[in-house]
Protein backbone atom coordinates (compact mmCIF):
# COMPACT_ATOMS: atom_id res chain seq x y z
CA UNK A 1 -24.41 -10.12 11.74
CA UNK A 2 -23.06 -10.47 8.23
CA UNK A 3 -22.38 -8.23 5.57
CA UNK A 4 -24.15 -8.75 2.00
CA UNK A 5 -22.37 -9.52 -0.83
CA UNK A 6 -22.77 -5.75 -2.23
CA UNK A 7 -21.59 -4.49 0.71
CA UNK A 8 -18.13 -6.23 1.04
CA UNK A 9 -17.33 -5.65 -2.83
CA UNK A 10 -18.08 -1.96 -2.37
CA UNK A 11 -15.53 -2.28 0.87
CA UNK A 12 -12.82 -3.97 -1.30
CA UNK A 13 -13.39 -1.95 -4.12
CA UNK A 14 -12.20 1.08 -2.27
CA UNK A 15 -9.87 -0.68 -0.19
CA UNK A 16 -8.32 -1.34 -3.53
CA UNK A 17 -8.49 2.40 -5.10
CA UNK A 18 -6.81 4.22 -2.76
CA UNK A 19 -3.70 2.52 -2.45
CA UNK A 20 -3.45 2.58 -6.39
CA UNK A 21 -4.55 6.72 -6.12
CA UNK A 22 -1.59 7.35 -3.89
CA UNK A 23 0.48 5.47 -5.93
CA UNK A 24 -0.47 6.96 -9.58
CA UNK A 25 -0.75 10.57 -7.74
CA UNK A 26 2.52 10.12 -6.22
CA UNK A 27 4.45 8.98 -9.42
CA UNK A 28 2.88 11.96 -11.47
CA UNK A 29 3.78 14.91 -9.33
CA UNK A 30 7.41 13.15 -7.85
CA UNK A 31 8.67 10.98 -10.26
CA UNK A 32 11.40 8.65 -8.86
CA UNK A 33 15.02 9.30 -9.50
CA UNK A 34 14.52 12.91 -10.56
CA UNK A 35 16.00 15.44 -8.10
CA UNK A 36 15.04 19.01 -7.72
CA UNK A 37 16.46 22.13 -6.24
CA UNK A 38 15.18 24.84 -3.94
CA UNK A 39 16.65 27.99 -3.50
CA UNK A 40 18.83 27.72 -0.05
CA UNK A 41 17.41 24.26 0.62
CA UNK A 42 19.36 22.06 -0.97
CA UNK A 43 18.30 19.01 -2.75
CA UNK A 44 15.15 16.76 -2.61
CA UNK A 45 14.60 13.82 -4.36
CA UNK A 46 11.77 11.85 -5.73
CA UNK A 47 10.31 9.09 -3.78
CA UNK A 48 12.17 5.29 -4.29
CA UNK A 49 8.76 3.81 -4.98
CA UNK A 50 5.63 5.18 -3.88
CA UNK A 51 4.64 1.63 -3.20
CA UNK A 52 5.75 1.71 -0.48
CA UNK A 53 4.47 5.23 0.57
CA UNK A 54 1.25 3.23 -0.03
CA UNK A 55 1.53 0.85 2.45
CA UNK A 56 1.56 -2.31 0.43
CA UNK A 57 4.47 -3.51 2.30
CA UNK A 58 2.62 -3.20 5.50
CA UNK A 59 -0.12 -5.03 4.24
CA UNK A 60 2.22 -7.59 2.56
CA UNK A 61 3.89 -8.26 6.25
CA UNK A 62 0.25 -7.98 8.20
CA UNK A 63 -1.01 -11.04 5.46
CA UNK A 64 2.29 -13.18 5.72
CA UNK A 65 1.82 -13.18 9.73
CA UNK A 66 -2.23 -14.09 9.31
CA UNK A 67 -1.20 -17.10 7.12
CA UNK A 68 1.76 -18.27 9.20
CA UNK A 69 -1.06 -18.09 12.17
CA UNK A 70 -3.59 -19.86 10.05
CA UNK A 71 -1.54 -22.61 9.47
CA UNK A 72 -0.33 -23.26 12.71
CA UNK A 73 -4.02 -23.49 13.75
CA UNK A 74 -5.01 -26.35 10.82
CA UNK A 75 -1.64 -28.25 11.14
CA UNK A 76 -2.97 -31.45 13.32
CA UNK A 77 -0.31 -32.21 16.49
């Protein structure tokens, strides 16, 4: 069974917003390299990069192994 067209750009389409959601929500209420204090807590800082709190690094690794696979498959012996 395959998907229609509609159906897979829907799929991407939010496959695409959320990432970039946690990543502009992230950035607006903990900016990076700001610190702040609590009262008896001590010190928190802001995230590095909320990229990476998005999981694009994940996916980045997950694609690099797919391709190294796919290739492997094509390359003739």
């Amino acid at each position: 069974m395959t998907l229609p067209g509609w159906v897979l750009a829907i799929f991407l389409t939010m496959a695409a917003a959320v990432p970039a959601g946690v990543y502009f929500t992230a950035t607006l209420f903990f900016p990076p390299d700001q610190s702040y204090t609590y009262v008896g807590q001590g010190t928190a800082q802001g995230a590095p990069g909320p990229v990476a709190g998005a999981g694009l690094s994940f996916a980045g690794v997950a694609y690099a192994a797919y391709w190294i696979i796919r290739r492997r498959q094509r390359k003739p012996d």
